[in-house]
C-alpha atoms as a PDB file:
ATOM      1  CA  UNK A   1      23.536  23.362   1.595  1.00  0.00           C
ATOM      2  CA  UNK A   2      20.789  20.721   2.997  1.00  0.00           C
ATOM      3  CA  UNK A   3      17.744  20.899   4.704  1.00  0.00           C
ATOM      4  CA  UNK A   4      16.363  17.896   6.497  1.00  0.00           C
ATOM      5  CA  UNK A   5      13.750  16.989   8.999  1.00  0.00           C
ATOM      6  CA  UNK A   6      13.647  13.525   9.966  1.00  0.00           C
ATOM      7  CA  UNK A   7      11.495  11.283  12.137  1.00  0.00           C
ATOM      8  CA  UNK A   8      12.671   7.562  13.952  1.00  0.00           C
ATOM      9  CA  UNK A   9      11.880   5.818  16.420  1.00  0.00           C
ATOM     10  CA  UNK A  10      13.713   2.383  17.594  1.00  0.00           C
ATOM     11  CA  UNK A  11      11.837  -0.587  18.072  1.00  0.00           C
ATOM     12  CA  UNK A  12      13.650  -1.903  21.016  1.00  0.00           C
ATOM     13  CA  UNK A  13      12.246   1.023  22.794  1.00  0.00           C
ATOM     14  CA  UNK A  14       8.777   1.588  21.704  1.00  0.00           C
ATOM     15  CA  UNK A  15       5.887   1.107  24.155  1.00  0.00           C
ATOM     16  CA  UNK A  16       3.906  -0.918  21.752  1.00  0.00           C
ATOM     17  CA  UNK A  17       5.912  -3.424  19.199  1.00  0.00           C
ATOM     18  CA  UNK A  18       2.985  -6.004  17.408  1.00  0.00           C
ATOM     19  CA  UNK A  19       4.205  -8.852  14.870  1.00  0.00           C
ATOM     20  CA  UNK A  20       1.387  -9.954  12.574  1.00  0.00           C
ATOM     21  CA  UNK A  21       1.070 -11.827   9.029  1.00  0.00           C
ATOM     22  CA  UNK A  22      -0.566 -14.311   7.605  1.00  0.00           C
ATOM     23  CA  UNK A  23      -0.041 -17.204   5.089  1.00  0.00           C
ATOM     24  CA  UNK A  24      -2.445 -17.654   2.001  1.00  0.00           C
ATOM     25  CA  UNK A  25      -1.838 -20.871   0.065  1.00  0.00           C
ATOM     26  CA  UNK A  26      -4.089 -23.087  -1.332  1.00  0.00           C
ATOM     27  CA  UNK A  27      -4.398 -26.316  -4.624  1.00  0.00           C
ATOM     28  CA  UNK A  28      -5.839 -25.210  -7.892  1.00  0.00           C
ATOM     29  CA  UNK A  29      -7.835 -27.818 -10.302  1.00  0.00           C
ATOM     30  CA  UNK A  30      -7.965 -25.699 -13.553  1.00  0.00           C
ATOM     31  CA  UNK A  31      -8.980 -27.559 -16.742  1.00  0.00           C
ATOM     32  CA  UNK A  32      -8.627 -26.534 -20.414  1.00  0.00           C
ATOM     33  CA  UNK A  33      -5.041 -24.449 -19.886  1.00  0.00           C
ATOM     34  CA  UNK A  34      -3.364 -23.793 -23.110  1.00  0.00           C
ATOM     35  CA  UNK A  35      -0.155 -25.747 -24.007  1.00  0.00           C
ATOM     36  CA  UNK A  36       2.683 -24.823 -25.352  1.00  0.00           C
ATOM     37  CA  UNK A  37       1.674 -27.373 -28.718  1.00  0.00           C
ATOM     38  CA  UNK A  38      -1.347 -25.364 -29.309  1.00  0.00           C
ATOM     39  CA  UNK A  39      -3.580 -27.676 -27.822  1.00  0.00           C
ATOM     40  CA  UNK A  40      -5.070 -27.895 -23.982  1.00  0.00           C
ATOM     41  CA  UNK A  41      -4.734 -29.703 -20.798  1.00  0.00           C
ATOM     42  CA  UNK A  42      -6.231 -29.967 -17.110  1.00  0.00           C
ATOM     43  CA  UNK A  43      -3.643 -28.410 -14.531  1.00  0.00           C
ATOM     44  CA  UNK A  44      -3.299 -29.475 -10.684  1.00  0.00           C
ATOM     45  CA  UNK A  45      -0.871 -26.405  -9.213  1.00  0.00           C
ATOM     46  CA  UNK A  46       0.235 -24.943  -6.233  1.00  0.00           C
ATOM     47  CA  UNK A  47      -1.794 -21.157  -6.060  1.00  0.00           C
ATOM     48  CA  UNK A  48      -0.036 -18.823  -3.836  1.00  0.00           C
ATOM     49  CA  UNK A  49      -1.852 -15.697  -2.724  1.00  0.00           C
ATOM     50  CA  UNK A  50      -5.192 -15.625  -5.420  1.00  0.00           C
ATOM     51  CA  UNK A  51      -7.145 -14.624  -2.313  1.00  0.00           C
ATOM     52  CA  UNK A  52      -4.984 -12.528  -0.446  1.00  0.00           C
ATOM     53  CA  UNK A  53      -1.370 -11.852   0.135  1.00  0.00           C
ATOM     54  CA  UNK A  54       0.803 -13.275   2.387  1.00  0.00           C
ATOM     55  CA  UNK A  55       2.934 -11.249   4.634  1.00  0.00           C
ATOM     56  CA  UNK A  56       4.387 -10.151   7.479  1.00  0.00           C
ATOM     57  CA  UNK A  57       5.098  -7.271   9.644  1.00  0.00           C
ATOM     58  CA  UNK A  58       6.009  -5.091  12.401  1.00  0.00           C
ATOM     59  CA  UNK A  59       4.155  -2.277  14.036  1.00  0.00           C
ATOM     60  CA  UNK A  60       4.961   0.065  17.116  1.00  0.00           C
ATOM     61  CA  UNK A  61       3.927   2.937  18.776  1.00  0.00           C
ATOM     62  CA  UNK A  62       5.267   5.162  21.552  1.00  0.00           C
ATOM     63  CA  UNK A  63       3.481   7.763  23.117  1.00  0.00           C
ATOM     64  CA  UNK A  64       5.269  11.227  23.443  1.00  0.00           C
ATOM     65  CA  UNK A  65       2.240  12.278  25.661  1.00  0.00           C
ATOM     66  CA  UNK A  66       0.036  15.234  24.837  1.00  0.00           C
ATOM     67  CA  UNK A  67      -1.962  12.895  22.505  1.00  0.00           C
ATOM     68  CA  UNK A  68       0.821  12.546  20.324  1.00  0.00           C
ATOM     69  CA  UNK A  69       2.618   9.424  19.449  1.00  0.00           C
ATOM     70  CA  UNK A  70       5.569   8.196  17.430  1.00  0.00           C
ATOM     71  CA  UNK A  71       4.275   5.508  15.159  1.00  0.00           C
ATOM     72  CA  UNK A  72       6.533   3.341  12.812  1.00  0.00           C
ATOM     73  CA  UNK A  73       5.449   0.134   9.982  1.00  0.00           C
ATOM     74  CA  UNK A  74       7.465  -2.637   8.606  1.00  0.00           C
ATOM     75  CA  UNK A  75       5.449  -5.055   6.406  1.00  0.00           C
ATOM     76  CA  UNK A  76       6.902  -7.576   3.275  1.00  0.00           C
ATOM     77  CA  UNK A  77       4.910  -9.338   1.113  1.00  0.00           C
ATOM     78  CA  UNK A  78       6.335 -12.715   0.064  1.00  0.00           C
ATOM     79  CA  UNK A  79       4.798 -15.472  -1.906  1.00  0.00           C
ATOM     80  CA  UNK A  80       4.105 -18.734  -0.017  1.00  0.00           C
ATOM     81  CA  UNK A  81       4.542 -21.388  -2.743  1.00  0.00           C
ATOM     82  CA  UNK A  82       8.391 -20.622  -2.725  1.00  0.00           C
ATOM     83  CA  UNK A  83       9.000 -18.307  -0.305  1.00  0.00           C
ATOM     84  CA  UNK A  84      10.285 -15.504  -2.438  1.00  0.00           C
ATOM     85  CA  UNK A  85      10.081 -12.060  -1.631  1.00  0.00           C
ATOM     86  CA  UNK A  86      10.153  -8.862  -4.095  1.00  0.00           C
ATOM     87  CA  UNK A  87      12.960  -7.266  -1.468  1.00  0.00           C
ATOM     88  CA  UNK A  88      12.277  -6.726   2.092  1.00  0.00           C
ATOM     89  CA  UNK A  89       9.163  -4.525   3.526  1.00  0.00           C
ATOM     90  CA  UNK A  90       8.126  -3.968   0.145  1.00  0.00           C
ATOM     91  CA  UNK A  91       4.822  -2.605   1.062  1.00  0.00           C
ATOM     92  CA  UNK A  92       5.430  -0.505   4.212  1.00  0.00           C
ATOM     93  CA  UNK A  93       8.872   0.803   5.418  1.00  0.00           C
ATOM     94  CA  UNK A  94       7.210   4.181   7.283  1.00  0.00           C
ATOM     95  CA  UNK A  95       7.787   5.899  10.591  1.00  0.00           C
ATOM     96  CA  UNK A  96       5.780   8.757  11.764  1.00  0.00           C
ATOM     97  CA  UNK A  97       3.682  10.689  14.285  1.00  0.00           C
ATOM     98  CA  UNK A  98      -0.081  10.467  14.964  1.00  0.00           C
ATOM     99  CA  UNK A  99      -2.754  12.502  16.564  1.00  0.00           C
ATOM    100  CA  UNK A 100      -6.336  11.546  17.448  1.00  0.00           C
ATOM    101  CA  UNK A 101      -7.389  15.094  17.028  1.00  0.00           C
ATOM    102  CA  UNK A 102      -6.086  15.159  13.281  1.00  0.00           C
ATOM    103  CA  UNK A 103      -4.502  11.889  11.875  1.00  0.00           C
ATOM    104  CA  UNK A 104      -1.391  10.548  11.191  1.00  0.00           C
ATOM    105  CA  UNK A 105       1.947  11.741   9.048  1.00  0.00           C
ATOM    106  CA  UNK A 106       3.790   8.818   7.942  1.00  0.00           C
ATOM    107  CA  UNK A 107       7.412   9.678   5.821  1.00  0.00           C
ATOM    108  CA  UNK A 108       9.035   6.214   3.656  1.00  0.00           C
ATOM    109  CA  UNK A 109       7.457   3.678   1.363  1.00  0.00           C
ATOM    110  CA  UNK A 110       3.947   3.439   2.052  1.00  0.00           C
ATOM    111  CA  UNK A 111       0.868   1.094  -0.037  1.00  0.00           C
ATOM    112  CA  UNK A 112      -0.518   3.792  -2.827  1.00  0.00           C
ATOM    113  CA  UNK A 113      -4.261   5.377  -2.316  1.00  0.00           C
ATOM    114  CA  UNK A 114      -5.633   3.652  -4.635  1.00  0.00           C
ATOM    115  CA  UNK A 115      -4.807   0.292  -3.370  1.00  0.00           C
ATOM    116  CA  UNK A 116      -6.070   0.892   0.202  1.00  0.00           C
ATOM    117  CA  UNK A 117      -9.364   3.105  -1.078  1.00  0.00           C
ATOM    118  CA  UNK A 118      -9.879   0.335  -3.772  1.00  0.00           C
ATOM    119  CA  UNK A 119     -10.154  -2.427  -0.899  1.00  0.00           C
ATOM    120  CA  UNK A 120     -12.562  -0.836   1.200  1.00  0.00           C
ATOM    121  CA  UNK A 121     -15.305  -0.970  -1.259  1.00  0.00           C
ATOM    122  CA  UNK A 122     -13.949  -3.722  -3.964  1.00  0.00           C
ATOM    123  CA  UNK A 123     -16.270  -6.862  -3.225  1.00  0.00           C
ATOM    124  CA  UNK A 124     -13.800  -9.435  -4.465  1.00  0.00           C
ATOM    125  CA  UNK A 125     -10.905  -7.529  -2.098  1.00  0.00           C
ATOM    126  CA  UNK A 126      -8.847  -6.476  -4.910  1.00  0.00           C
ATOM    127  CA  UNK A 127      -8.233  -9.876  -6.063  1.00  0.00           C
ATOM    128  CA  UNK A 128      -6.826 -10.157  -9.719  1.00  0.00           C
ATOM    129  CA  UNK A 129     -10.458 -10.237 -11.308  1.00  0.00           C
ATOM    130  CA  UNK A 130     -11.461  -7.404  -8.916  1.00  0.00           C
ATOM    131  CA  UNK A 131     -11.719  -3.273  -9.919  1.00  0.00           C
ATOM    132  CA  UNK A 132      -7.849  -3.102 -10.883  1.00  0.00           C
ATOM    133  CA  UNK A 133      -9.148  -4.511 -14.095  1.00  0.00           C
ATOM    134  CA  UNK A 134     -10.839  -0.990 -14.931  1.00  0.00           C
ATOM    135  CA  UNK A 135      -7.122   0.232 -14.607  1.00  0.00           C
ATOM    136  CA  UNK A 136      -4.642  -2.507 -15.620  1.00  0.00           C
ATOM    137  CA  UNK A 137      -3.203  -2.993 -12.513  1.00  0.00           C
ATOM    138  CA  UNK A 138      -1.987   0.440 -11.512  1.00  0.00           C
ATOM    139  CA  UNK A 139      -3.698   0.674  -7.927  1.00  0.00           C
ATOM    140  CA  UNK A 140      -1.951  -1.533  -6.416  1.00  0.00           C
ATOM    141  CA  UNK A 141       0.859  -1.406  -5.149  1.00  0.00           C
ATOM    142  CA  UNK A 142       3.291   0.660  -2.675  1.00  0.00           C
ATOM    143  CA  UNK A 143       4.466   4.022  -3.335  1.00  0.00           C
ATOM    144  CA  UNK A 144       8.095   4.957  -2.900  1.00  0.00           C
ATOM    145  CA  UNK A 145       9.978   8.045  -1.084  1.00  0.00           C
ATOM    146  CA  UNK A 146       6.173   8.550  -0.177  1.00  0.00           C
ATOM    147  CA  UNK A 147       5.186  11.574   2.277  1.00  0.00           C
ATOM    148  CA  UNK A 148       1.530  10.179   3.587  1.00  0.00           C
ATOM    149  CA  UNK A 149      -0.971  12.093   5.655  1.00  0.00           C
ATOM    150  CA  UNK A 150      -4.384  10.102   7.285  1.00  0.00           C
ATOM    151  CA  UNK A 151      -6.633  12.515   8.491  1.00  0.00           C
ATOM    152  CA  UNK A 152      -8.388  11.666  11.493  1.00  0.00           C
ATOM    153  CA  UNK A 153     -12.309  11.084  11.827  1.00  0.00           C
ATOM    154  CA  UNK A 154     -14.626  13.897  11.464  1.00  0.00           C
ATOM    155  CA  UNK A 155     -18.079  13.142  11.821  1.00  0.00           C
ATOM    156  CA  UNK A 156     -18.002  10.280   9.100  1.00  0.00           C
ATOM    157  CA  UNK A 157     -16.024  12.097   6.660  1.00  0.00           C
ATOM    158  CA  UNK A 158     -11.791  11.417   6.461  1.00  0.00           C
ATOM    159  CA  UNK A 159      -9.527  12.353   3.584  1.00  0.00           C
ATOM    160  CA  UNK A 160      -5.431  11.180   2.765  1.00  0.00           C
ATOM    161  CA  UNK A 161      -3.276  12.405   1.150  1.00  0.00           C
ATOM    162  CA  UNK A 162       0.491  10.831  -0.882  1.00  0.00           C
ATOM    163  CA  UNK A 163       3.272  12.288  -2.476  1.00  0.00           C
ATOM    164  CA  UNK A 164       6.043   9.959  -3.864  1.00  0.00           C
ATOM    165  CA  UNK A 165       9.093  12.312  -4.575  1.00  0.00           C
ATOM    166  CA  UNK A 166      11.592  11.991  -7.541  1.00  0.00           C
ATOM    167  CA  UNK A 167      14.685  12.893  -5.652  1.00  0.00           C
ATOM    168  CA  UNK A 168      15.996  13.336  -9.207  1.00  0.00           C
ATOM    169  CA  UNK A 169      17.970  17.435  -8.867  1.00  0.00           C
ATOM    170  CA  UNK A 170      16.342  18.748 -12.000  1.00  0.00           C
ATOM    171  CA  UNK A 171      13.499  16.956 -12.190  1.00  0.00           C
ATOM    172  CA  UNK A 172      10.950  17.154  -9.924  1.00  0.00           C
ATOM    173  CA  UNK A 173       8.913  15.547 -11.556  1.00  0.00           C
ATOM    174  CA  UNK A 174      10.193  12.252 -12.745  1.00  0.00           C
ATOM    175  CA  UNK A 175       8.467   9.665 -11.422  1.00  0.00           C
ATOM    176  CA  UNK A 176       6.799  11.533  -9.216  1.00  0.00           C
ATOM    177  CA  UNK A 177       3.261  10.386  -7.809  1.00  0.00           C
ATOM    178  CA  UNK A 178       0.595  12.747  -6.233  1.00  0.00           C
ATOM    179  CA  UNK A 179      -2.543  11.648  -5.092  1.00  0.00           C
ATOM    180  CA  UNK A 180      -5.556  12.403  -2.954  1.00  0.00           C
ATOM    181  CA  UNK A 181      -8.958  10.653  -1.957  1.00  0.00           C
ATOM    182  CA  UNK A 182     -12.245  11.905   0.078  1.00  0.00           C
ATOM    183  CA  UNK A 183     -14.275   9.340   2.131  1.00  0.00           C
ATOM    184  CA  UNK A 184     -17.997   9.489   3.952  1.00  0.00           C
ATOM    185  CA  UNK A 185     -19.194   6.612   6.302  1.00  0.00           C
ATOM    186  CA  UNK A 186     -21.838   6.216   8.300  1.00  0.00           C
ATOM    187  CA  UNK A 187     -23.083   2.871   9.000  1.00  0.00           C
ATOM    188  CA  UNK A 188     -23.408   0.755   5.663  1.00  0.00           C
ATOM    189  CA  UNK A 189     -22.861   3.995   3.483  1.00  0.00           C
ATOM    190  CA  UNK A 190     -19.492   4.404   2.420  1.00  0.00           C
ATOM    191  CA  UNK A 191     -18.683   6.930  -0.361  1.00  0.00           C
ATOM    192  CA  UNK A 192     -15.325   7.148  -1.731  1.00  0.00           C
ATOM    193  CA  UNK A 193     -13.501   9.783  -4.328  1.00  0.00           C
ATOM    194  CA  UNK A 194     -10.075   9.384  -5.236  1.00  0.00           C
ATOM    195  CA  UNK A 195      -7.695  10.988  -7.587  1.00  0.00           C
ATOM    196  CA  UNK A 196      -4.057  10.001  -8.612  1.00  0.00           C
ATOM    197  CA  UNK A 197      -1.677  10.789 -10.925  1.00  0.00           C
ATOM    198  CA  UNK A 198       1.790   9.072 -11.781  1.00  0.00           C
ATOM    199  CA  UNK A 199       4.714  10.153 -14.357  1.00  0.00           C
ATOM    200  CA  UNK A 200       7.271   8.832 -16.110  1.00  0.00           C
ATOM    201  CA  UNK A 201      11.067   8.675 -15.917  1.00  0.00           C
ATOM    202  CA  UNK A 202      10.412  12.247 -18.193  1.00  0.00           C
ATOM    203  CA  UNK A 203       7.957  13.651 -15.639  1.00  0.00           C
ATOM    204  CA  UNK A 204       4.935  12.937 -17.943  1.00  0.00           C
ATOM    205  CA  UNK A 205       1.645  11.193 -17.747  1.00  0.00           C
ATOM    206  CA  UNK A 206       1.852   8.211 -20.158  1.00  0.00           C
ATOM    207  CA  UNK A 207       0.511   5.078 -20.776  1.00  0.00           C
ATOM    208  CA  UNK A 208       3.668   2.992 -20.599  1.00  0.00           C
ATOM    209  CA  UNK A 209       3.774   3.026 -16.991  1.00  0.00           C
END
């Protein structure tokens, strides 16, 4: 026996369908690169998204009236030197519903907490010598089989919450992701907690991930 609730909405019919993206490319002069005969050489390359991804994507929205609308999100990241993409809307493959009175539910693969906290106060937007340093890496990136709720605006202060499920029977927690920040604004203040955790193919919290 199954259980299932289920959100879609088609694009062809939505009231609202934007296509955005951008390309980031650039020419890198780096001198004194190791070689592979132990000594070191200047470098002229092709640098594909250093400062900035490029990507594309799809966004609509229909309203359902009421305040309430059906919102969906296709985005993929690809790199611009050759083109190549890591599979297709790698970052956001989400559809959902949204309320200005108290946020938006989004159900698919969505971009973790972490990443889209992390840029909002990360002065070098999370660029590779940025604050994913502190944490090798592990905020970024997109979270799969990811339930995602955005509060709405309350007087400054919003909070979000993600859960990435295992779908593994037995398991529930194998690879499972939980995570949950707290936010205040108010003009150039902006105050940010966030918490996440992430498991392993076992269900525990290692270091190997």
């Amino acid at each position: 026996m199954a259980a299932a609730m289920g959100l879609s909405i088609s694009a062809a019919h939505a009231q609202s369908v934007t296509l955005y993206g951008r390309v980031v490319a650039g020419v890198d002069y780096v001198d004194h690169v190791a070689t592979a005969n132990g000594q070191s050489n200047d470098l002229l390359r092709f640098g594909s998204n250093q400062w900035g991804i490029s990507m594309w994507g799809l966004k609509g929205d229909e309203d359902l009236g009421a305040g309430l609308h059906a919102v969906f999100n296709l985005e993929n990241m690809f790199t611009a030197g050759t083109g190549v993409s890591d599979g297709l809307f790698n970052r956001y493959a989400v559809v959902g519903l949204s309320g200005s009175s108290w946020g938006t539910i989004l159900l698919g693969r969505a971009m973790s907490l972490t990443d889209g906290e992390g840029w909002a106060i990360d002065p070098t937007g999370m660029q590779a010598m940025g604050l994913e340093t502190l944490v090798y890496g592990r905020n970024w990136g997109p979270r799969s089989n990811a339930i995602t709720f955005n509060s709405a605006n309350f007087g400054g202060f919003a909070f979000r919450l993600q859960t990435g499920l295992s779908n593994e029977a037995g398991n529930s927690r194998a690879n499972r992701q939980m995570s949950g920040s707290v936010s205040y604004t108010n003009g150039a203040l902006d105050v940010r907690a966030l918490y996440e955790e992430l498991r392993d193919v076992n269900g525990k919290l290692s270091s190997t991930l």
